[in-house]
C-alpha atoms as a PDB file:
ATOM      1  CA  UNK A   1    -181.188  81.846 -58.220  1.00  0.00           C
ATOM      2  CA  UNK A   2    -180.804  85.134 -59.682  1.00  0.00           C
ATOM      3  CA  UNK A   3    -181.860  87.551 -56.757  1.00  0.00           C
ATOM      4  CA  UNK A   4    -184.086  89.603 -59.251  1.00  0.00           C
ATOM      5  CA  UNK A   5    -187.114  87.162 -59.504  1.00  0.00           C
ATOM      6  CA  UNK A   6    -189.065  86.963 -56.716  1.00  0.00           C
ATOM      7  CA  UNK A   7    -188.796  83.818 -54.268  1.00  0.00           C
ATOM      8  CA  UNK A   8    -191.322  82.135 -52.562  1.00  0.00           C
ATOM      9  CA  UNK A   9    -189.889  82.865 -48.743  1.00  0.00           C
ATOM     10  CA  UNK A  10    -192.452  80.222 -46.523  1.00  0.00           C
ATOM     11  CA  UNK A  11    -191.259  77.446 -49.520  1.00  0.00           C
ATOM     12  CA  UNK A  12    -187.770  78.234 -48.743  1.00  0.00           C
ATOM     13  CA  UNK A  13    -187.932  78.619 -45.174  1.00  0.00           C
ATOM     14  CA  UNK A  14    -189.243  74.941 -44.899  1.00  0.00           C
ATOM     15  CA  UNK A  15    -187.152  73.361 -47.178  1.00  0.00           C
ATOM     16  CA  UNK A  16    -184.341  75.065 -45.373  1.00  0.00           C
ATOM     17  CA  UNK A  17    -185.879  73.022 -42.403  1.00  0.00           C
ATOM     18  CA  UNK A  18    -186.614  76.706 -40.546  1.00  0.00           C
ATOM     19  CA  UNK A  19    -189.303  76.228 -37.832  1.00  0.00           C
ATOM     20  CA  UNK A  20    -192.185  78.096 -39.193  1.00  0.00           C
ATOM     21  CA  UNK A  21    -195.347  78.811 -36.415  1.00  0.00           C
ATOM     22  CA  UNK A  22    -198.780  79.644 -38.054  1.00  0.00           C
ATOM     23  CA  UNK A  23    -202.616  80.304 -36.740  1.00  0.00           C
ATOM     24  CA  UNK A  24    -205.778  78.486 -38.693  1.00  0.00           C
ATOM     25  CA  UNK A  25    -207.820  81.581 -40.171  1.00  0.00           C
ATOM     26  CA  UNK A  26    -211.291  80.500 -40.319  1.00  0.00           C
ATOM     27  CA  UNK A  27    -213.587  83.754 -39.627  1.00  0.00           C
ATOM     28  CA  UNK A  28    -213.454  84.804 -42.959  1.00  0.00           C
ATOM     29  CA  UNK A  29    -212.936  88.452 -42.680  1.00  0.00           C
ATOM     30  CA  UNK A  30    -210.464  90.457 -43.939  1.00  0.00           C
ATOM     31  CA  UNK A  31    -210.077  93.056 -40.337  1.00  0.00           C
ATOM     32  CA  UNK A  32    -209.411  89.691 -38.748  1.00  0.00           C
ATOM     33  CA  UNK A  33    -207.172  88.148 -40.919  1.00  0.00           C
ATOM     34  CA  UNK A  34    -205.066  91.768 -40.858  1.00  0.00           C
ATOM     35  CA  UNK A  35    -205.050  91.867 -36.872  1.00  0.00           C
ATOM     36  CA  UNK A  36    -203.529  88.179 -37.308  1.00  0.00           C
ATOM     37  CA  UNK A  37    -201.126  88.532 -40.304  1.00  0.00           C
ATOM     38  CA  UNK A  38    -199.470  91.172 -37.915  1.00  0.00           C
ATOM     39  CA  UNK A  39    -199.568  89.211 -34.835  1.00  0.00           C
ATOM     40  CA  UNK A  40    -195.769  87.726 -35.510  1.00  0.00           C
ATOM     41  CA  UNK A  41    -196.788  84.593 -36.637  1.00  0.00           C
ATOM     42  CA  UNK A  42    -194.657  82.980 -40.385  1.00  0.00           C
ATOM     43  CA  UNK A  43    -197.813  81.785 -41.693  1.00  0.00           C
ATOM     44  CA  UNK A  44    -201.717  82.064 -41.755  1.00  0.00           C
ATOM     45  CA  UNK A  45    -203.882  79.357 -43.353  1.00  0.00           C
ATOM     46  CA  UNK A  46    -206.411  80.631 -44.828  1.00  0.00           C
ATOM     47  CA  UNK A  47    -209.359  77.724 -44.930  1.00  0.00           C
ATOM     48  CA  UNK A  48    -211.652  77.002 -47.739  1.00  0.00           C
ATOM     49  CA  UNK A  49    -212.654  73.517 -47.013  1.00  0.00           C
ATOM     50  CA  UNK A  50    -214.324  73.590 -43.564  1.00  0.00           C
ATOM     51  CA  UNK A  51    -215.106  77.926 -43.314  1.00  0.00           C
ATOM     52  CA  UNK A  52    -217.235  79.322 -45.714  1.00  0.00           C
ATOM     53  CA  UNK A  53    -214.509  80.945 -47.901  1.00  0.00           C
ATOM     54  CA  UNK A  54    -214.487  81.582 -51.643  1.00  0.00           C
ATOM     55  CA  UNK A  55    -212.180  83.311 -54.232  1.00  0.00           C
ATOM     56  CA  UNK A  56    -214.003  86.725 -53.360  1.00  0.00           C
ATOM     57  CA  UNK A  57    -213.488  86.392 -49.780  1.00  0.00           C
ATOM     58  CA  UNK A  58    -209.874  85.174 -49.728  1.00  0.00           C
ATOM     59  CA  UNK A  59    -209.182  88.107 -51.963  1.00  0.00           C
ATOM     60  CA  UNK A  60    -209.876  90.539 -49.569  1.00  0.00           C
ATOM     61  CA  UNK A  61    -207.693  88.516 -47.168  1.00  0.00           C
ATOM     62  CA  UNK A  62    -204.906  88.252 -48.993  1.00  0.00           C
ATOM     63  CA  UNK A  63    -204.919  92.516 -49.276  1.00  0.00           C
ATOM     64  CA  UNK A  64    -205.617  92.413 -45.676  1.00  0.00           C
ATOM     65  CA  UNK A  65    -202.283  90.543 -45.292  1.00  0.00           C
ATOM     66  CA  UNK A  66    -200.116  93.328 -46.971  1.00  0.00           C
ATOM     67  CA  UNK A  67    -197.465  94.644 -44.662  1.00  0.00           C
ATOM     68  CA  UNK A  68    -197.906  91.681 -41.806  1.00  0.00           C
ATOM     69  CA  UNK A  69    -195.700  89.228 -40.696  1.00  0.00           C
ATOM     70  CA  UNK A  70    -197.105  86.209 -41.891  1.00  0.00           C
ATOM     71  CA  UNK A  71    -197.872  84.734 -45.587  1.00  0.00           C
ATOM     72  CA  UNK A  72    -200.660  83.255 -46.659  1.00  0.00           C
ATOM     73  CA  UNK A  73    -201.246  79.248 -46.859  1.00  0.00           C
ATOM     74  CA  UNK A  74    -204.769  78.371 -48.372  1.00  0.00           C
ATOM     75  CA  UNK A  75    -206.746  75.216 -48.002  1.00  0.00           C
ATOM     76  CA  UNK A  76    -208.795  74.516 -51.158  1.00  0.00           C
ATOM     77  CA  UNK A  77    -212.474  72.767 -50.422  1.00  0.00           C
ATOM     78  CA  UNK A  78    -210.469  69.835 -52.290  1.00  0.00           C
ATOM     79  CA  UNK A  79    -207.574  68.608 -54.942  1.00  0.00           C
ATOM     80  CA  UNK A  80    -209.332  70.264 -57.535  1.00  0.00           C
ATOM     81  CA  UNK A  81    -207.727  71.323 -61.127  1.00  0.00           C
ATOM     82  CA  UNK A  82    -209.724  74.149 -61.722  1.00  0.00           C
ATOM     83  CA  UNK A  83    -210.481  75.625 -58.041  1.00  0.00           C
ATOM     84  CA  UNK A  84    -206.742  75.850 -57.684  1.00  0.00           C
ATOM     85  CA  UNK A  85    -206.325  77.573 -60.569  1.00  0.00           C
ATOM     86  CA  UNK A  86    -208.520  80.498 -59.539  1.00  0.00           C
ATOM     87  CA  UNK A  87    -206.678  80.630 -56.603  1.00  0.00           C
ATOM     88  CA  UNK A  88    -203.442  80.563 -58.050  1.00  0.00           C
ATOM     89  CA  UNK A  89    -204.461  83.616 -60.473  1.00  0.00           C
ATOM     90  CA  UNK A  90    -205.440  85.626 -57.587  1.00  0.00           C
ATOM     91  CA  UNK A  91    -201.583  85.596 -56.116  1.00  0.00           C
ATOM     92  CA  UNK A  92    -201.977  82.151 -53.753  1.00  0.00           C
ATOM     93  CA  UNK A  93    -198.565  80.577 -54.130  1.00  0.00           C
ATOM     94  CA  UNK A  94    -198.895  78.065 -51.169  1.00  0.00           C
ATOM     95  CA  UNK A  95    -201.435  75.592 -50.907  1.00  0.00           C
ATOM     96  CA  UNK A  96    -202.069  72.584 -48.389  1.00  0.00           C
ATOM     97  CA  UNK A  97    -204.365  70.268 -50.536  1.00  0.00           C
ATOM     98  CA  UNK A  98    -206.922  68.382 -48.163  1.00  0.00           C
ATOM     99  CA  UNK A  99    -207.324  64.683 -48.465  1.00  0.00           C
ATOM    100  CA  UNK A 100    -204.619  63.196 -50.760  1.00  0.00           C
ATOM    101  CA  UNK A 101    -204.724  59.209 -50.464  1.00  0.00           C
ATOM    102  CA  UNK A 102    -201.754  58.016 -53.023  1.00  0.00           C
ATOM    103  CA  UNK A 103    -198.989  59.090 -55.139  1.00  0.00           C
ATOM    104  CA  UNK A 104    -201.711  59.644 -57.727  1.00  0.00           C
ATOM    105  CA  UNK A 105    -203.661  61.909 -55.660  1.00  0.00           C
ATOM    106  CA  UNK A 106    -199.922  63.782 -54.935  1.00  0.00           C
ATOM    107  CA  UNK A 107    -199.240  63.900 -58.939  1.00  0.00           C
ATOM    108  CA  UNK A 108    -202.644  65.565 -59.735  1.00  0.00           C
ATOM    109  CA  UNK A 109    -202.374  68.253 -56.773  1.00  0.00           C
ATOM    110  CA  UNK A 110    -198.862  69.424 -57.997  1.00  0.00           C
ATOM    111  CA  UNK A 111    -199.869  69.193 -61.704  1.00  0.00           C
ATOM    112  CA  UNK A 112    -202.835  71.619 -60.683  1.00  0.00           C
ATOM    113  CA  UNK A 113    -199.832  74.259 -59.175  1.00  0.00           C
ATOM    114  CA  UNK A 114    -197.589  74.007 -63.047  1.00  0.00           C
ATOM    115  CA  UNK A 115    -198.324  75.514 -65.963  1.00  0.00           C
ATOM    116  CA  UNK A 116    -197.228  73.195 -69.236  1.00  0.00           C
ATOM    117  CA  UNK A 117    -195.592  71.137 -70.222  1.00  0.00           C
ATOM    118  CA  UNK A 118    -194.688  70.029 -66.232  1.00  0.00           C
ATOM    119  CA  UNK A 119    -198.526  70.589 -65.316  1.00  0.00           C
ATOM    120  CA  UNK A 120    -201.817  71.411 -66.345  1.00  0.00           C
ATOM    121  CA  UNK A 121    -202.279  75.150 -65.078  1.00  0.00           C
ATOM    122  CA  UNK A 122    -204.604  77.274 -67.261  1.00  0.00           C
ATOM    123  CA  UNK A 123    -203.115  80.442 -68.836  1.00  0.00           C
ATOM    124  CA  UNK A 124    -204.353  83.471 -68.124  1.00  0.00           C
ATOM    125  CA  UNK A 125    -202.660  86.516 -69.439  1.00  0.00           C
ATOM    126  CA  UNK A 126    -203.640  88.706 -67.034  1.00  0.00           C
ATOM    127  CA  UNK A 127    -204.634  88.155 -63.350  1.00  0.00           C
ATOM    128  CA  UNK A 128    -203.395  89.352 -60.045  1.00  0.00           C
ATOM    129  CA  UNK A 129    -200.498  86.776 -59.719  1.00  0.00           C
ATOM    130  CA  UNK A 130    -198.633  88.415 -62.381  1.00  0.00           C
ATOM    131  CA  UNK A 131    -199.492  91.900 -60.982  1.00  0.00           C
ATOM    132  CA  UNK A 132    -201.663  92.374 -63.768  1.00  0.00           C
ATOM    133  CA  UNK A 133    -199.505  91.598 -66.687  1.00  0.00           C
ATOM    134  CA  UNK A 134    -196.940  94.009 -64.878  1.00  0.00           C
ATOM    135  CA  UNK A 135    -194.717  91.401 -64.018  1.00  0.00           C
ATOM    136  CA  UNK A 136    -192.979  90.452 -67.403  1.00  0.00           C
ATOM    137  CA  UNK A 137    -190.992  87.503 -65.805  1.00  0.00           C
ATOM    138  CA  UNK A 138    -194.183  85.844 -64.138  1.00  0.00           C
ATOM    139  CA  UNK A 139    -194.398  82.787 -66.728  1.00  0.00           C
ATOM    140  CA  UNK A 140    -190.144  81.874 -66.134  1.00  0.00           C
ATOM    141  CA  UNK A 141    -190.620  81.689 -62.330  1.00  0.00           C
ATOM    142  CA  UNK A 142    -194.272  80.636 -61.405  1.00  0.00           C
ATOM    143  CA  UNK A 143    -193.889  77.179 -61.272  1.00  0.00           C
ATOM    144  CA  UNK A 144    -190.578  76.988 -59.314  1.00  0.00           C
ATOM    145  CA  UNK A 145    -192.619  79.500 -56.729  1.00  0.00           C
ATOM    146  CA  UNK A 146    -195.510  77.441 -56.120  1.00  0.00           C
ATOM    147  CA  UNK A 147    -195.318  75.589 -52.770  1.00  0.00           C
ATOM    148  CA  UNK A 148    -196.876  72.288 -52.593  1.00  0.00           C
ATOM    149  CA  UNK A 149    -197.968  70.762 -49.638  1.00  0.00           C
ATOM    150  CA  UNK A 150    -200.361  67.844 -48.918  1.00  0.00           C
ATOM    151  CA  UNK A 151    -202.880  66.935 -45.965  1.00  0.00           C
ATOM    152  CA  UNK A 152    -202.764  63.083 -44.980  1.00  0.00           C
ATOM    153  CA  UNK A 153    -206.052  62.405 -43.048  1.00  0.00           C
ATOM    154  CA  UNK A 154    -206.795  58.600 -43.291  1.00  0.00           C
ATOM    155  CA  UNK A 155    -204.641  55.255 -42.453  1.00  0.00           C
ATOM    156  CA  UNK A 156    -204.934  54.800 -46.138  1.00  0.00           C
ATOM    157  CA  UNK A 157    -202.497  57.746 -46.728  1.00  0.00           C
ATOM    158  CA  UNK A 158    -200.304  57.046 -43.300  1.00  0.00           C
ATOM    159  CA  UNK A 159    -199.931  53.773 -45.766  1.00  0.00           C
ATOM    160  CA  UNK A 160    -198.622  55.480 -48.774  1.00  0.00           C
ATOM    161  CA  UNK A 161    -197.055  58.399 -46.702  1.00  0.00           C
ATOM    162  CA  UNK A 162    -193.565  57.438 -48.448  1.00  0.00           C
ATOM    163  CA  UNK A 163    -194.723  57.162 -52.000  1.00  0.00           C
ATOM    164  CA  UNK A 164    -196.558  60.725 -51.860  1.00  0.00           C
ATOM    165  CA  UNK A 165    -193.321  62.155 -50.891  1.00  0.00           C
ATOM    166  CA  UNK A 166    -191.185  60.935 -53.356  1.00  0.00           C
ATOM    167  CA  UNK A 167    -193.842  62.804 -56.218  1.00  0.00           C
ATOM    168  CA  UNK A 168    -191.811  65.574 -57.379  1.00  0.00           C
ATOM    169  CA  UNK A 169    -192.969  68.698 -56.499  1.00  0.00           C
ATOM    170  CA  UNK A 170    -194.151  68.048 -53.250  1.00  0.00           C
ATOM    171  CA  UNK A 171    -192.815  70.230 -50.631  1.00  0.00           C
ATOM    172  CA  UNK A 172    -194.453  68.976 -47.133  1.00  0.00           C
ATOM    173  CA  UNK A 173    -197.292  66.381 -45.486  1.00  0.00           C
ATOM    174  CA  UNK A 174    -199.470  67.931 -43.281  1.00  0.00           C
ATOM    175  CA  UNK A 175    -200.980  65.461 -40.571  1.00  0.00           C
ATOM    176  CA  UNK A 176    -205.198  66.653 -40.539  1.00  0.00           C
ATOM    177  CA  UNK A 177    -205.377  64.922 -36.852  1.00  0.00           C
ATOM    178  CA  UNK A 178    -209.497  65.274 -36.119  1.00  0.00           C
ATOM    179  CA  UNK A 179    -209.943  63.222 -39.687  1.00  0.00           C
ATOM    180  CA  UNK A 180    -207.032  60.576 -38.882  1.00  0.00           C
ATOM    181  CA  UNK A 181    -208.592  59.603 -35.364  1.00  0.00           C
ATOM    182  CA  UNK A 182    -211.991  59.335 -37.235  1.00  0.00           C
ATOM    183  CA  UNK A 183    -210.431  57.017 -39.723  1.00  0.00           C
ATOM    184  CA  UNK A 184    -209.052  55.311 -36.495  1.00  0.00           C
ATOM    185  CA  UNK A 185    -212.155  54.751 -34.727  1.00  0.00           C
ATOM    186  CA  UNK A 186    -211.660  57.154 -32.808  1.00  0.00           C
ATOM    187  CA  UNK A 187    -213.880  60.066 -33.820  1.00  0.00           C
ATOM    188  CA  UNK A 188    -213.431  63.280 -32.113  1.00  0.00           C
ATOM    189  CA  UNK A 189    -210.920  61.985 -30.050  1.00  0.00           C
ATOM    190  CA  UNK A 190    -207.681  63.288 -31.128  1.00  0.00           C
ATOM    191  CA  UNK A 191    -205.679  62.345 -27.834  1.00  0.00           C
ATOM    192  CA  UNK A 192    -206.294  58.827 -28.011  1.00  0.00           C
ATOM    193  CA  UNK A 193    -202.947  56.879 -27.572  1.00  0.00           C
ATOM    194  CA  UNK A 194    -202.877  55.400 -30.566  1.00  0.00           C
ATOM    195  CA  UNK A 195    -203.849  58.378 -32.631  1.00  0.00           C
ATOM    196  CA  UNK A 196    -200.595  59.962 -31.062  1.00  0.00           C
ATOM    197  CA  UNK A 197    -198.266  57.310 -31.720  1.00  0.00           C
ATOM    198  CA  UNK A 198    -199.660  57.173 -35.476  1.00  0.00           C
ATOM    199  CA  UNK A 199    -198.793  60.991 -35.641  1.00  0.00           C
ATOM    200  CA  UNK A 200    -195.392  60.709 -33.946  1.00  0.00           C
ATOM    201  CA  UNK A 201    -194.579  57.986 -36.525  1.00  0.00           C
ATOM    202  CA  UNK A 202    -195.807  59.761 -39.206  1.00  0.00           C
ATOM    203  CA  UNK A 203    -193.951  62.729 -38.276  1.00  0.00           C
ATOM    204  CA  UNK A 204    -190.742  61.018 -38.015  1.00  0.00           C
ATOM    205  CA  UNK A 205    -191.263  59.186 -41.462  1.00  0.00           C
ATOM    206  CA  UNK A 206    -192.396  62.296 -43.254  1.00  0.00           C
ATOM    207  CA  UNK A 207    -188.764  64.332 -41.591  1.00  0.00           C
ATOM    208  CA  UNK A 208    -187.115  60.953 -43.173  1.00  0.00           C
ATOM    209  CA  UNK A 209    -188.426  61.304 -46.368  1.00  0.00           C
ATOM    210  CA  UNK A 210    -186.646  63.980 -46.556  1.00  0.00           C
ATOM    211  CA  UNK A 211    -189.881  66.651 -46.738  1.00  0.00           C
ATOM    212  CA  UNK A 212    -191.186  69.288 -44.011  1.00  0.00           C
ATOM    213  CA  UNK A 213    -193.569  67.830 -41.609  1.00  0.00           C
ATOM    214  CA  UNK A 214    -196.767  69.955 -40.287  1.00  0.00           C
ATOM    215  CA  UNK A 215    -199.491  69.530 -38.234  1.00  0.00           C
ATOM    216  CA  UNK A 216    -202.540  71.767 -36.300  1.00  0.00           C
ATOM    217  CA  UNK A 217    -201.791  71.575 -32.759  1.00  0.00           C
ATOM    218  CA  UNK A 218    -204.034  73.969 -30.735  1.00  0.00           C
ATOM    219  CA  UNK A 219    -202.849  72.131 -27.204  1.00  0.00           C
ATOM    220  CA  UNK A 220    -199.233  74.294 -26.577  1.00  0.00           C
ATOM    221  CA  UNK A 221    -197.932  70.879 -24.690  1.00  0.00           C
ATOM    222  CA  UNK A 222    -198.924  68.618 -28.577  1.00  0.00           C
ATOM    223  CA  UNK A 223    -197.179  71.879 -30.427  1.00  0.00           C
ATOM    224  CA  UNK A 224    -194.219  72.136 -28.646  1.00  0.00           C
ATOM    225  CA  UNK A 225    -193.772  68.027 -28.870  1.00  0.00           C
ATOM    226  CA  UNK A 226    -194.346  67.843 -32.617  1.00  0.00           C
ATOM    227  CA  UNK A 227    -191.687  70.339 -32.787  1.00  0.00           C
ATOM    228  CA  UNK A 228    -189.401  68.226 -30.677  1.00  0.00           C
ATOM    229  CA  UNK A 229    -190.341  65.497 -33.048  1.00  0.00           C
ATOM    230  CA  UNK A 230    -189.096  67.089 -36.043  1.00  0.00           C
ATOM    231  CA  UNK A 231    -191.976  69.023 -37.632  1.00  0.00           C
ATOM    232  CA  UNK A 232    -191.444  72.401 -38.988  1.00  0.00           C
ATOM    233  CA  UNK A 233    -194.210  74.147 -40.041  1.00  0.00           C
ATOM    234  CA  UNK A 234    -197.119  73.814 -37.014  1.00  0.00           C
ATOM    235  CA  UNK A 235    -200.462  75.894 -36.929  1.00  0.00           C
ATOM    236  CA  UNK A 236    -200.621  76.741 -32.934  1.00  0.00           C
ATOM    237  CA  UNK A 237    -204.012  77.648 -32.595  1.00  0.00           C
ATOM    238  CA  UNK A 238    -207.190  78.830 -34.583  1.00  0.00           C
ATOM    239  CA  UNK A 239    -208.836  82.637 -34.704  1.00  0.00           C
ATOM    240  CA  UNK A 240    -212.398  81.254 -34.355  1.00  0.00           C
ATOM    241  CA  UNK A 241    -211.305  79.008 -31.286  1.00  0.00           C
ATOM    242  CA  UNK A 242    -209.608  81.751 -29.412  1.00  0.00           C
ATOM    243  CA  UNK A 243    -212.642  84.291 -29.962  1.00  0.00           C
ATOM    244  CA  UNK A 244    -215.086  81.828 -28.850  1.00  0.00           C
ATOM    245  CA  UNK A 245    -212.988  80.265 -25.761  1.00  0.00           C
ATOM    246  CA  UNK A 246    -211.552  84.069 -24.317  1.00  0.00           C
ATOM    247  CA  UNK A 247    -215.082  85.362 -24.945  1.00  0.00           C
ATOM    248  CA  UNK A 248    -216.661  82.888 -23.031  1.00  0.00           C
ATOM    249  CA  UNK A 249    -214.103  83.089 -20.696  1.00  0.00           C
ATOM    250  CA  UNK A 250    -214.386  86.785 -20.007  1.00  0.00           C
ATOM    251  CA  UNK A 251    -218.244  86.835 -19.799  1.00  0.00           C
ATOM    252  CA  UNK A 252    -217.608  83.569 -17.229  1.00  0.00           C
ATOM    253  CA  UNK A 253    -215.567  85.562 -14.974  1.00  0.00           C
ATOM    254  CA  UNK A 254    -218.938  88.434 -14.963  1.00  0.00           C
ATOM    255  CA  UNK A 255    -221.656  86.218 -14.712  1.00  0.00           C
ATOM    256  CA  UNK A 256    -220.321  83.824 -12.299  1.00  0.00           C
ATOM    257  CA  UNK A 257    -222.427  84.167  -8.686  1.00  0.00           C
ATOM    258  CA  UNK A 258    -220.814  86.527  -5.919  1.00  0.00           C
END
């Protein structure tokens, strides 16, 4: 590739197969998300299915993120044509795409992420992505930048796990483990033996298929044995959970009886 046109680096790292260690960002707010970005983590995901995020609000996120370590992964409220459009045109370049059942599903998410004639992408002739119609070589290199990855959640997709990887364009299956053990009966219960062995499989298939594996895994012991598995790109904890656990923990250790 001609070292002129900018690359997507968290798209290469994983399809290099580099280990890539990222923190959920679900508070919203850009002071946060800039105390995180520099933290020394690869990758923040940046959640607009289940945290009350919009285009306006990731906006200010993704400036907050200028100058950290880690790039930004978003999570659309679902694998919708036009909501991923507005967040491509505001600079998102990786996406994790919540729910996708089948290879149709796949298809439609990456075809969302191209401009024509290999997708359906909108044109806009100016928009932040291309720097403000600054960047004269944004069209030629767009599509190949544009990081694709796609959250399996159900039995139904642990089914088809093989035929959404083979859609071209897909870079990686994430494993969405609190949906999976609902689909599973087991609701809530993310530690249930047979939840586990469904991710280790599914891990282990998805490295097979020849795509990057990733998962959440807020429990260091899961993290560090998903990683031993063969996944490469694993979100290690979440902002809201560690500001609501180490607050509670340090008013605990106040308020306890003497």
């Amino acid at each position: 590739m001609n070292e002129s046109i900018p690359v997507n680096p968290f798209k290469h790292a994983i399809l290099a197969g580099r280990v890539q260690i990222g923190l959920w960002a679900n508070l919203c707010n850009p002071i946060a998300t800039e105390v995180t970005a520099g933290a020394g983590f690869d990758w923040l995901l940046i959640d607009a299915e289940h945290a009350p995020n919009d285009v306006t609000t990731v906006i200010g996120q993704l400036h907050a993120m200028t100058g950290g370590t880690a790039v930004a992964v978003l999570r659309p409220p679902w694998n919708d044509t036009v909501v991923i459009k507005r967040y491509l045109d505001i600079g998102v370049q990786n996406l994790l795409i919540p729910y996708i059942q089948n290879a149709d599903e796949a298809a439609a998410a990456v075809a969302a992420t191209r401009y024509p004639p290999a997708g359906v992408r909108g044109v806009a002739s100016i928009h932040r992505a291309n720097q403000y119609a600054r960047d004269k070589r944004y069209f030629s290199h767009a599509n190949d930048n544009m990081c694709v990855l796609l959250q399996l959640e159900t039995t139904e997709a642990l089914n088809n796990l093989e035929a959404i990887a083979a859609v071209p364009g897909v870079d990686g299956l994430f494993i969405g483990p609190s949906d999976l053990a609902a689909s599973m009966g087991h609701l809530g219960n993310i530690s249930h033996p047979e939840v586990r062995q469904a991710i280790a499989s599914a891990i282990v298939r998805i490295h097979q298929s020849g795509k990057a594996a990733g998962i959440l895994a807020p429990l260091e012991a899961d993290a560090r044995h998903w990683l031993d598995l063969g996944a490469t790109f694993v979100a290690v904890g979440s902002d809201l959970n560690l500001l609501a656990r180490h607050t509670e923990q340090l008013a605990a250790r106040f308020k306890q009886p003497r």
